[in-house]
Protein backbone atom coordinates (compact mmCIF):
# COMPACT_ATOMS: atom_id res chain seq x y z
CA UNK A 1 -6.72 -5.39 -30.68
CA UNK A 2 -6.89 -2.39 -28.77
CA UNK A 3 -4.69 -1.31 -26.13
CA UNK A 4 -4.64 0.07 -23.17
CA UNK A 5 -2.12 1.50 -21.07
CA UNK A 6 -2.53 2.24 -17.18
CA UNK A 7 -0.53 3.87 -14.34
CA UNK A 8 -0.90 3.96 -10.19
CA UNK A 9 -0.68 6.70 -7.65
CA UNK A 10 -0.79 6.24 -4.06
CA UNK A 11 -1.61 3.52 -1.67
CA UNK A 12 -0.96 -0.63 -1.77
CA UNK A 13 -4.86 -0.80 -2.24
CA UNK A 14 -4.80 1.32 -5.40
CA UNK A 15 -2.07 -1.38 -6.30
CA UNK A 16 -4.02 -4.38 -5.57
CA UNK A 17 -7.06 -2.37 -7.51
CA UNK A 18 -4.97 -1.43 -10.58
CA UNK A 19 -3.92 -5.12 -10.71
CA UNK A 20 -7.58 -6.09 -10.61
CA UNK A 21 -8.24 -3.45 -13.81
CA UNK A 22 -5.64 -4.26 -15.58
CA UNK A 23 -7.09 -8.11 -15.37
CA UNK A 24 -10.24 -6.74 -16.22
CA UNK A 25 -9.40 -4.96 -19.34
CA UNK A 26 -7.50 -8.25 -20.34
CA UNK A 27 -10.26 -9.69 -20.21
CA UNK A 28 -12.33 -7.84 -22.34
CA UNK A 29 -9.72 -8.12 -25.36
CA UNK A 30 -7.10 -5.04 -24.64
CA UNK A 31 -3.26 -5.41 -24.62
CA UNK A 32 -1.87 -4.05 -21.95
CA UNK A 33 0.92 -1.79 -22.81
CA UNK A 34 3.62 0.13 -20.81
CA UNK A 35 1.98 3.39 -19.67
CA UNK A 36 4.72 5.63 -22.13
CA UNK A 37 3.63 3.31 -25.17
CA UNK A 38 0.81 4.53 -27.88
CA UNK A 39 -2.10 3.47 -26.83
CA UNK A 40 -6.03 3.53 -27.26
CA UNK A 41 -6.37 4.02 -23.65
CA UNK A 42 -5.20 5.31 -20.98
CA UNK A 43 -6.28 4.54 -17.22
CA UNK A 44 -4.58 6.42 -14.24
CA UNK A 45 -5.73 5.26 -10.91
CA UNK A 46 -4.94 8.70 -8.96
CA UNK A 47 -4.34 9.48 -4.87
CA UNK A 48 -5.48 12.49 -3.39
CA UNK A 49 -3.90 11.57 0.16
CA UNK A 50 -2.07 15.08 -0.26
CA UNK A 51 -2.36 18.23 -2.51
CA UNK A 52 0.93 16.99 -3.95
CA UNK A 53 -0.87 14.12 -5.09
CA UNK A 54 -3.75 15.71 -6.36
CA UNK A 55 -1.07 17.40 -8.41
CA UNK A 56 0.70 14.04 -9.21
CA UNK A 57 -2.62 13.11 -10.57
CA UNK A 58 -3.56 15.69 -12.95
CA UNK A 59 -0.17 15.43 -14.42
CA UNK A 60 -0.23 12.24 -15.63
CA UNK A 61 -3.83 12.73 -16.93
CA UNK A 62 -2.49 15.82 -18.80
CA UNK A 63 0.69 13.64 -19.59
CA UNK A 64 -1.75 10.29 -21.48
CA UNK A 65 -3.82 13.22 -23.35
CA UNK A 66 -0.28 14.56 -24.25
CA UNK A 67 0.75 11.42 -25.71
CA UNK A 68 -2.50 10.69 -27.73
CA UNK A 69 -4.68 13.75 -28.49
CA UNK A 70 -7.29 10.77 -29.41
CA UNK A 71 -7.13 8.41 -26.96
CA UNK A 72 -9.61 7.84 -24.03
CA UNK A 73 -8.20 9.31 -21.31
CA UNK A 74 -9.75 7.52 -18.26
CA UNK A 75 -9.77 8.98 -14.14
CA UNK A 76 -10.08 6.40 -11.58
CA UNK A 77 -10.48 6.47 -7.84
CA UNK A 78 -9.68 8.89 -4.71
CA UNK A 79 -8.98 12.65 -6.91
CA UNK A 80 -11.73 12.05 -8.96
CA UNK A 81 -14.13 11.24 -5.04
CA UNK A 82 -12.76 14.28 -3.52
CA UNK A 83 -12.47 17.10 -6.28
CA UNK A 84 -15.55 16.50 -9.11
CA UNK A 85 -15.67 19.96 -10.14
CA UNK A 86 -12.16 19.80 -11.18
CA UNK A 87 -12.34 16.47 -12.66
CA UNK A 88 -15.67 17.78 -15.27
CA UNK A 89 -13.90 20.89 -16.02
CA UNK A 90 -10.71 19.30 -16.92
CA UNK A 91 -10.33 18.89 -20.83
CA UNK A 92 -8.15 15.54 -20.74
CA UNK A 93 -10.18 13.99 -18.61
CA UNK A 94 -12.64 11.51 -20.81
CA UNK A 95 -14.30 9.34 -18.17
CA UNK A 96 -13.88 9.19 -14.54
CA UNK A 97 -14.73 6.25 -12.43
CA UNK A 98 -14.90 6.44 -8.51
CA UNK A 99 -13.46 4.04 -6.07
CA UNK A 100 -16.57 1.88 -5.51
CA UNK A 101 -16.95 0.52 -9.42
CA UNK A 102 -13.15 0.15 -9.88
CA UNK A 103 -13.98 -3.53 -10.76
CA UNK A 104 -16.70 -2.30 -13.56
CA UNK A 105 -13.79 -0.41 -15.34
CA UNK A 106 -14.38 -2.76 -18.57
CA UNK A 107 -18.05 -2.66 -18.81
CA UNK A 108 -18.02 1.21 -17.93
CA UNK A 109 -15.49 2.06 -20.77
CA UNK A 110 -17.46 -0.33 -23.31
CA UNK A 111 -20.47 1.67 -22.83
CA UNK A 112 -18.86 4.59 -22.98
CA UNK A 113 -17.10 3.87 -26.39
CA UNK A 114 -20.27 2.39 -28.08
CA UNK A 115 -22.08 5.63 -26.20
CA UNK A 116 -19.77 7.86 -28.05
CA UNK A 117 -19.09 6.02 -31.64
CA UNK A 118 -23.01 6.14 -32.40
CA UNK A 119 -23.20 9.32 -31.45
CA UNK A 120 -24.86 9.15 -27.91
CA UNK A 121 -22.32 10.78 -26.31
CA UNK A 122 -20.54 14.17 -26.72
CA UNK A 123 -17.95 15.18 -24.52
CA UNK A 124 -17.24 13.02 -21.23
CA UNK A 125 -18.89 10.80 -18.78
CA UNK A 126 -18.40 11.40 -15.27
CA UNK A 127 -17.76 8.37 -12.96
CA UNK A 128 -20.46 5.73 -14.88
CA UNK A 129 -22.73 6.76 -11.67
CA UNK A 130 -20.09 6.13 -9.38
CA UNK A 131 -19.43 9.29 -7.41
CA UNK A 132 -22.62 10.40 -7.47
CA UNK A 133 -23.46 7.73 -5.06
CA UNK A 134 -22.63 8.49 -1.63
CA UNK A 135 -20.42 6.15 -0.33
CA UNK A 136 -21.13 6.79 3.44
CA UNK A 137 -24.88 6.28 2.52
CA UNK A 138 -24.49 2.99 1.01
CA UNK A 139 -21.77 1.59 2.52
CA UNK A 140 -20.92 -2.13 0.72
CA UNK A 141 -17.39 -3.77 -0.15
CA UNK A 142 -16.76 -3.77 -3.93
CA UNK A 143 -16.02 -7.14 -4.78
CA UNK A 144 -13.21 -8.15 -6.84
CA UNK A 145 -10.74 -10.47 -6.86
CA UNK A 146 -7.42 -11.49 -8.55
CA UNK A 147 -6.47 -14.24 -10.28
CA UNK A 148 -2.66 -14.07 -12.05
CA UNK A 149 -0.46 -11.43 -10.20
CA UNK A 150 2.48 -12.51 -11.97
CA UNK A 151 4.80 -12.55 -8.81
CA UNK A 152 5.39 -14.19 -5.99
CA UNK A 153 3.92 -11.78 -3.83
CA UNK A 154 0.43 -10.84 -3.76
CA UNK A 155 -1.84 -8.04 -2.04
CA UNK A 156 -5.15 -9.13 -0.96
CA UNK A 157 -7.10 -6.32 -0.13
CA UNK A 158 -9.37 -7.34 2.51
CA UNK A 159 -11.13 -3.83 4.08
CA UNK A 160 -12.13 -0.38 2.56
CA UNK A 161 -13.17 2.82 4.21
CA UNK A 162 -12.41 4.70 7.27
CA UNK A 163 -13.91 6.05 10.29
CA UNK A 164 -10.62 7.68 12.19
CA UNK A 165 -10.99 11.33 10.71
CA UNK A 166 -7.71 12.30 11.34
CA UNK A 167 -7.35 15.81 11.11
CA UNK A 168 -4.86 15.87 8.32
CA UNK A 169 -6.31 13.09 5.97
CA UNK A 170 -8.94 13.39 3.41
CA UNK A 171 -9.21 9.87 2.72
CA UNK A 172 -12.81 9.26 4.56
CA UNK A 173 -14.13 11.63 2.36
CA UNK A 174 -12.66 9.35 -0.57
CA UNK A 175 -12.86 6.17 0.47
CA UNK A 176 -16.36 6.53 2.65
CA UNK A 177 -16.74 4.53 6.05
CA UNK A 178 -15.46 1.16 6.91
CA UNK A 179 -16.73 -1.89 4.93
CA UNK A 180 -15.42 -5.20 4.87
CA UNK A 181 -14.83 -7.98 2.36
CA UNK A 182 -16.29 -11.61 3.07
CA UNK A 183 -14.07 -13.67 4.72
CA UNK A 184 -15.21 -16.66 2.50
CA UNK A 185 -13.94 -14.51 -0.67
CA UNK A 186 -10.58 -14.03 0.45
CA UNK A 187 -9.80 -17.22 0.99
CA UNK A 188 -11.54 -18.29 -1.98
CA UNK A 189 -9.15 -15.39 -3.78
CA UNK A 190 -5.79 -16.96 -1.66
CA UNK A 191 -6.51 -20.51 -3.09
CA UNK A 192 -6.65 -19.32 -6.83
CA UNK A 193 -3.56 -17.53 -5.56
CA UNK A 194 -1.87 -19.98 -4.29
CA UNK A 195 -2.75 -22.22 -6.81
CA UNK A 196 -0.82 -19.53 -9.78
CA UNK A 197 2.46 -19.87 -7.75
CA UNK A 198 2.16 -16.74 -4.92
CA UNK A 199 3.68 -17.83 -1.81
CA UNK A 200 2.88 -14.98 0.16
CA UNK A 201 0.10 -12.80 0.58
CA UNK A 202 -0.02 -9.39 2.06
CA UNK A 203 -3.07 -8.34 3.81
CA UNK A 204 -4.54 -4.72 2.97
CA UNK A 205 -6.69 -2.37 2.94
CA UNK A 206 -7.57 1.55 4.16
CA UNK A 207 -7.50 0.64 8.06
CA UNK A 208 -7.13 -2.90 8.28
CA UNK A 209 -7.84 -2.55 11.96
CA UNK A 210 -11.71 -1.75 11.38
CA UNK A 211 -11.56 -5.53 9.61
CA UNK A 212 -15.37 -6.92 10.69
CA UNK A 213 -16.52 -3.84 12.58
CA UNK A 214 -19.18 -3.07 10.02
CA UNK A 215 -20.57 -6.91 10.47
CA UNK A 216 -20.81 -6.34 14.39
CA UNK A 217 -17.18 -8.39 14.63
CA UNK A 218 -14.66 -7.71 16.76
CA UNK A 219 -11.95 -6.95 14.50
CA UNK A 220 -8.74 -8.40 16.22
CA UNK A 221 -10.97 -11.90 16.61
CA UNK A 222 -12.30 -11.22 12.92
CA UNK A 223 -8.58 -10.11 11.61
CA UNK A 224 -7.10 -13.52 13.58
CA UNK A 225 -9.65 -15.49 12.20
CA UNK A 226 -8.89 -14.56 8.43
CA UNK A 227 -5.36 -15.40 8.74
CA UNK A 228 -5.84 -18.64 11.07
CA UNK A 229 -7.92 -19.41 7.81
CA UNK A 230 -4.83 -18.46 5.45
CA UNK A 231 -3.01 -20.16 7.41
CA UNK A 232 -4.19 -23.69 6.57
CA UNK A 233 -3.81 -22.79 2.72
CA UNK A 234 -1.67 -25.43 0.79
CA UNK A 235 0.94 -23.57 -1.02
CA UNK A 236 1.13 -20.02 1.13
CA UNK A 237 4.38 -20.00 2.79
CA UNK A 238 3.95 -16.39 4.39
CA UNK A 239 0.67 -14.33 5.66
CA UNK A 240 2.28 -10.78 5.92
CA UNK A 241 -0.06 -7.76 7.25
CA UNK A 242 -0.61 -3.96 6.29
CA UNK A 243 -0.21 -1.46 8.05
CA UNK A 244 -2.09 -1.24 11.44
CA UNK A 245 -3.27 0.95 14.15
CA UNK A 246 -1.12 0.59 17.55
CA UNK A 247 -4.04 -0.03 19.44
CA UNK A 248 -4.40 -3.55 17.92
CA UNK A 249 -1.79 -5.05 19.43
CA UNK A 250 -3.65 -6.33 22.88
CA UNK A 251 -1.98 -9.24 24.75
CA UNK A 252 -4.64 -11.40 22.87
CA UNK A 253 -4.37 -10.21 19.75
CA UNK A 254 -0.37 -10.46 19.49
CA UNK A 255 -0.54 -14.27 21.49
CA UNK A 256 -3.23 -15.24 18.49
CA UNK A 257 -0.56 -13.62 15.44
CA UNK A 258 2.11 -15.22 17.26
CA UNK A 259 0.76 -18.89 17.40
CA UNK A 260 0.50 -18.79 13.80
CA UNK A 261 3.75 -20.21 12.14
CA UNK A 262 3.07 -18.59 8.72
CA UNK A 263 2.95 -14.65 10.20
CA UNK A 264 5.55 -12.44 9.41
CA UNK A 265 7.66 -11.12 12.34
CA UNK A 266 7.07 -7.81 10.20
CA UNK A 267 4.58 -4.74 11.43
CA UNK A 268 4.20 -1.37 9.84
CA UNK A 269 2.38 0.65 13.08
CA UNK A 270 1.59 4.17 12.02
CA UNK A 271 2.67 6.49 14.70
CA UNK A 272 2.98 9.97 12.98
CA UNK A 273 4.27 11.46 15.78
CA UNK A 274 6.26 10.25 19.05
CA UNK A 275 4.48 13.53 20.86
CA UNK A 276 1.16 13.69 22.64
CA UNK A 277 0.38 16.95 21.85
CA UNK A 278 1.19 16.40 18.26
CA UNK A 279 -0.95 13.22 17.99
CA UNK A 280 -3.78 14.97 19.73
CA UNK A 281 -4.06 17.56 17.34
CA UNK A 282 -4.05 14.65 14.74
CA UNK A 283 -7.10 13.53 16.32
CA UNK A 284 -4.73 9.85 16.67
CA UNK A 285 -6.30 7.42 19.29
CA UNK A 286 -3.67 6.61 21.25
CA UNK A 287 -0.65 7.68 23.09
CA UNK A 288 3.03 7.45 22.83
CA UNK A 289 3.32 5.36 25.76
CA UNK A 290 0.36 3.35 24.48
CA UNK A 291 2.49 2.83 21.30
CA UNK A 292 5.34 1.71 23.26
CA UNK A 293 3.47 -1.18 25.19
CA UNK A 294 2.02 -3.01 21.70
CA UNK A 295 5.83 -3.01 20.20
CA UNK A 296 6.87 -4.42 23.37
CA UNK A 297 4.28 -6.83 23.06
CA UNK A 298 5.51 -7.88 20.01
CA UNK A 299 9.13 -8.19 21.13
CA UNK A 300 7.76 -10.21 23.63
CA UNK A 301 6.43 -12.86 21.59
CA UNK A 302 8.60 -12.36 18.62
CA UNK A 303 12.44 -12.69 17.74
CA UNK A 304 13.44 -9.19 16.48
CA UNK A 305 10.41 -8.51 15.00
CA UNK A 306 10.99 -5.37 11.84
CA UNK A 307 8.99 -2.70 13.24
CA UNK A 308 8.24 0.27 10.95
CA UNK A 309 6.73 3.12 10.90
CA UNK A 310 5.43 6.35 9.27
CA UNK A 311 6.33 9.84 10.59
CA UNK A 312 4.74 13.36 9.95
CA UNK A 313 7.43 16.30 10.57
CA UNK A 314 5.91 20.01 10.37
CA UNK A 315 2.41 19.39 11.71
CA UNK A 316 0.65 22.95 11.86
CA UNK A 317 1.82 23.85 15.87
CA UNK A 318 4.69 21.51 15.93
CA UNK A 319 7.72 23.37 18.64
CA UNK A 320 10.91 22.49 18.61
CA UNK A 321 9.69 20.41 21.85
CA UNK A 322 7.65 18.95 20.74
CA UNK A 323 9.77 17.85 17.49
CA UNK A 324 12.76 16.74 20.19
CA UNK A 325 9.86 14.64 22.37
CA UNK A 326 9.05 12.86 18.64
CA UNK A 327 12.64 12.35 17.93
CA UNK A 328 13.70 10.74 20.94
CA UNK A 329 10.50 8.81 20.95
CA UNK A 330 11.79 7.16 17.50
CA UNK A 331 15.19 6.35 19.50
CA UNK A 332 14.00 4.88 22.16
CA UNK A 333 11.66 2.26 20.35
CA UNK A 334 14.00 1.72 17.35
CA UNK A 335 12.40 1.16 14.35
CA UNK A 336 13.61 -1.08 11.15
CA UNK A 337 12.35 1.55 9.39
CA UNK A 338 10.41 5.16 9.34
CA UNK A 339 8.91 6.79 6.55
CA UNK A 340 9.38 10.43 6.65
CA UNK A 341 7.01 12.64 5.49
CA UNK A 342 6.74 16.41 5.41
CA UNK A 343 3.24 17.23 6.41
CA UNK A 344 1.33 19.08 3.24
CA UNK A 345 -1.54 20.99 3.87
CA UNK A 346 -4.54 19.41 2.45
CA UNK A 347 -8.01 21.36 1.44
CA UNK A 348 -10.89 20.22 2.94
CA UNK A 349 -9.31 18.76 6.53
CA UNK A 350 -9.41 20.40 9.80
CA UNK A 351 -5.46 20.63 9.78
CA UNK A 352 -5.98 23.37 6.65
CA UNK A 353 -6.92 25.53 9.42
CA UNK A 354 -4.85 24.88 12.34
CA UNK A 355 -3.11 27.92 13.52
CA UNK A 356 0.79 28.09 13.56
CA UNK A 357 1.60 26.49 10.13
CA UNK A 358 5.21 25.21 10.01
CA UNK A 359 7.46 26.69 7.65
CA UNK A 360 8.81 24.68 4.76
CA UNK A 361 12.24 25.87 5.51
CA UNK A 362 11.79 23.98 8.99
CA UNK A 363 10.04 20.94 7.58
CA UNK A 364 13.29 20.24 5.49
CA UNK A 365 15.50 20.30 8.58
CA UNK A 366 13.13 18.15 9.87
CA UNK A 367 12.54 15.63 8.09
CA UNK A 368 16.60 15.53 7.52
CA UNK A 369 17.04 14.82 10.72
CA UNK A 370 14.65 12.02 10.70
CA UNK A 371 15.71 10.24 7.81
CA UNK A 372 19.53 10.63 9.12
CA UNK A 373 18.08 8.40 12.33
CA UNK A 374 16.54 5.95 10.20
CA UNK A 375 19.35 5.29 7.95
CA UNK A 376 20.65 4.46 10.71
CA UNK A 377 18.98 2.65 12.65
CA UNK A 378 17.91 0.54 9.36
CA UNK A 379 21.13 -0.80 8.73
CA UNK A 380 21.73 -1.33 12.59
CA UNK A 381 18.90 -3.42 12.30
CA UNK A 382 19.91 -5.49 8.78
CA UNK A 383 23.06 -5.82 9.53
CA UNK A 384 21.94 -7.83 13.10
CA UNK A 385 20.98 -10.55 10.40
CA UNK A 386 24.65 -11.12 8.72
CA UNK A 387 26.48 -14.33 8.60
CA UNK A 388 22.85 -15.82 9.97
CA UNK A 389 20.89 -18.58 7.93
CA UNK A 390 17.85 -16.91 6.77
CA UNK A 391 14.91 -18.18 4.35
CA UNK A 392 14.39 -15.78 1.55
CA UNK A 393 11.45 -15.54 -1.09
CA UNK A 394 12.86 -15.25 -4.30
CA UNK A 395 12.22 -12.65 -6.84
CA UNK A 396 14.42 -11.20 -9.46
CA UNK A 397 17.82 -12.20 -10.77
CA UNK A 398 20.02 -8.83 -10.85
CA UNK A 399 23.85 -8.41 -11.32
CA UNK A 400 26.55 -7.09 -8.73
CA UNK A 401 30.08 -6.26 -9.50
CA UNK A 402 29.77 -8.61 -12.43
CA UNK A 403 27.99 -11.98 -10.66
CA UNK A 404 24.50 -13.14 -10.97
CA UNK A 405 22.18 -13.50 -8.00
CA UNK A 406 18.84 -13.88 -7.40
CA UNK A 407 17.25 -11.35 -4.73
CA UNK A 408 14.57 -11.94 -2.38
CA UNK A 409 12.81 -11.01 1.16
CA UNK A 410 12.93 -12.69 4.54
CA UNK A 411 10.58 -12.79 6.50
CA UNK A 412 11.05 -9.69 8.45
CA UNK A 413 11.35 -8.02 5.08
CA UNK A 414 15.19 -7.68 4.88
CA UNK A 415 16.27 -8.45 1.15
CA UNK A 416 19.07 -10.53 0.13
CA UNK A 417 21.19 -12.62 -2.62
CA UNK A 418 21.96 -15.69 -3.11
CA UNK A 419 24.36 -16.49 -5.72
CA UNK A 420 22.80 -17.24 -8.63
CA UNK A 421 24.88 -20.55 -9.58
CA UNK A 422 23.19 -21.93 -6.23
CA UNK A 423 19.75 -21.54 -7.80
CA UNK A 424 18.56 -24.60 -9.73
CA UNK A 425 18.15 -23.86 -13.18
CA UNK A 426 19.41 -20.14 -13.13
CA UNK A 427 22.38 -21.45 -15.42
CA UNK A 428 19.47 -21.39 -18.66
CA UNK A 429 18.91 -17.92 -17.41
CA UNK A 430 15.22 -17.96 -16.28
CA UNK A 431 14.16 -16.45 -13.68
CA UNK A 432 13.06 -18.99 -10.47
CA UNK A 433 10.64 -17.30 -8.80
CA UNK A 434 8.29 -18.44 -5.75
CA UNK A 435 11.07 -20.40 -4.51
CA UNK A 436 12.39 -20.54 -1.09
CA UNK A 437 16.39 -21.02 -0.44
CA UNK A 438 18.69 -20.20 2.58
CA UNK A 439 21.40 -17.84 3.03
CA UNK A 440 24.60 -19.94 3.66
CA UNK A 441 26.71 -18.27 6.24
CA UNK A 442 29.26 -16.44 5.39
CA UNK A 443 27.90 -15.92 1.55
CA UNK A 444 29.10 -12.54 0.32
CA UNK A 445 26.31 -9.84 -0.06
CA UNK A 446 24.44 -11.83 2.71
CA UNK A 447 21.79 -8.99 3.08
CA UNK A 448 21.63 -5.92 1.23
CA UNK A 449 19.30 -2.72 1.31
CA UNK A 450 17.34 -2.52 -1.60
CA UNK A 451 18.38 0.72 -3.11
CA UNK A 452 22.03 -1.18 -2.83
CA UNK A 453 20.88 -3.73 -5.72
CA UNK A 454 18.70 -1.25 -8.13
């Protein structure tokens, strides 16, 4: 049996995607092997969202080759879209597949080692016709779908593409313009879910907010639709969603999420930047203030809904004004969480050539600051939660100071323990998973960050 070994840059989608391949390969007779074990194969599904990752990306290509001068080195996805020049001259690099035949990754290799055992084939095949076909040409969801996750959690990617063009993001250029999966097949893919044990599914995709457009659809009615749909799913206990645009989150829209008993109180809203002069050199479609009114919304309708974010410090012409406007935009909404990033110049976007680049120096102090503010507002936030009853998904049993518990998520995404000896079963030492329990007051280690358990 051959086997094949794979590893995943980047995004939740590549996640869902690499899960998908790895099924796929399964299927076609390969072990699977951990990605630093010999193997026959080796498939890295890369990111290109920065130049770091572009870097990220030919390392671990460089790194399988490394490992196995004779294995079949495979590139998958975004780098190999956005830089094909590099990709053909690079000497590790044995096949690359773009982003729209991701789910062809079987039959694509298995032509391509019969191609080169009889002698057909001498040197490498680009993409199996992938990236030569121009995604914003022939715009049409890849269909694939996923059948044993192994966990309890599952991401269902429901959307590809985008059509925002912000000016620091290559990933149109990748990923080509919006297209949408059938809503039919992911509910279809949710019952087969379900059915395997996952009792919560976590909507995805590259803008999840452009959900339908491409049919004609309104995409908050299409988007409410989908999960009203979920919702009535035997066996799903939690319909969680991806990250989302701002602009979403209408008085209708938030109502329609909030009527729905299985939603979690939990939304990632990308901001970038509390500033409107930042966000309109982003080319972002909304305002702070804008941003502000849909996280009220929410608060509205929802009991301390975990609102987080992403954050870009050292965008080319950020002041120090502008930088203080952004910080005390992040205090005044308080966020569960922020992800910090330091903005990296990436070829091929406008933001390349913006004048008044930020100095790397400044981007550290930065982005410092920031992540000083959300440490602090995070555990502000989880600690609202101790000594309250809360339903948690269970996933892993882990040890702290020398006790057994199990770990899981609530709802709003806050992890906790429950002492193991609670758990049903956990005395044999297997590991319950997809169950629900409840925090009992008082319990010690109640809630815990996540980095506190690792």
């Amino acid at each position: 049996m051959k086997r094949a070994a794979l590893h995943n840059l980047g995004c939740k989608v590549n996640g869902y995607e690499m899960d998908v391949m790895a099924q796929k390969l399964r299927q076609a007779g390969y072990e699977i092997v951990p990605f630093d074990a010999p193997a026959d194969v080796y498939v890295i599904n890369t990111c290109t969202v920065t130049n770091i990752a572009d870097r990220k990306s030919r390392q671990m290509l460089h790194r399988a080759k490394k490992q196995n001068p004779d294995a079949t080195v495979v590139a998958v996805g975004c780098y190999v879209e956005t830089d094909p020049a590099e990709v053909e001259q690079d000497p590790c690099i044995d096949l690359a597949i773009g982003n729209n035949r991701k789910g062809e990754i079987a039959e694509i290799l298995g032509d391509y080692l019969i191609d080169r055992e009889t002698g057909r084939q001498e040197g490498k095949t680009l993409n199996g016709e992938s990236v030569d076909e121009d995604l914003n040409r022939h715009p049409a969801f890849e269909s694939m779908h996923l059948e044993m996750p192994g966990h309890t959690r599952a991401y269902i990617k429901i959307q590809d593409g985008c059509n925002q063009f912000c000016s620091y993001c290559i990933i149109p250029y990748a990923r080509g313009r919006i297209r949408s999966r059938k809503t039919e097949e992911i509910t279809e893919e949710v019952k087969d879910l379900a059915c395997s044990g996952v009792k919560e599914v976590v909507l995805t995709g590259i803008h999840v907010c452009s959900f339908g457009r491409d049919r004609g659809e309104n995409p908050e009615e299409a988007l409410l639709e989908l999960m009203r749909r979920i919702q009535l799913i035997a066996g799903i206990e939690r319909i969680r969603l991806g990250s989302l645009e701002p602009r979403i989150m209408t008085e209708d829209f938030v109502r329609g999420i909030a009527s729905l008993s299985k939603v979690c109180p939990h939304f990632h809203l990308s901001l970038q930047s509390g500033c409107d002069a930042t966000l309109k050199r982003m080319n972002r479609h909304y305002t702070a203030e804008e941003y502000l009114e849909g996280v009220q919304r929410l608060r509205a309708y929802f009991d301390r809904p975990a609102i987080t974010t992403d954050v870009i410090v050292g965008f080319p012409g950020e002041t120090e004004e502008e930088f203080a406007a952004c910080r005390a935009f992040l205090e005044t909404v308080g966020f569960y969480e922020i992800h910090v990033f330091k903005y990296s110049v990436r070829r091929g976007t406008v933001a390349e050539k913006l004048p008044d680049q930020v100095s790397d120096v400044e981007k550290t102090k930065r982005s410092q600051e920031l992540l000083a503010l959300t440490k602090a507002q995070a555990e502000t936030y989880r600690t609202s939660f101790l000594g309250e009853q809360e339903e948690l998904l269970l996933e892993e049993k882990v040890q702290v100071e020398g006790k057994a518990y199990y770990t899981g998520h609530t709802k709003r995404y806050v992890e906790g323990l429950v002492p193991a000896e609670e758990i049903p079963g956990s005395g044999e030492g297997r590991l319950v998973s997809g169950e629900m329990a409840s925090l009992i007051p008082g319990t010690p280690y109640v809630l815990l960050h996540p980095q506190a358990v690792r």
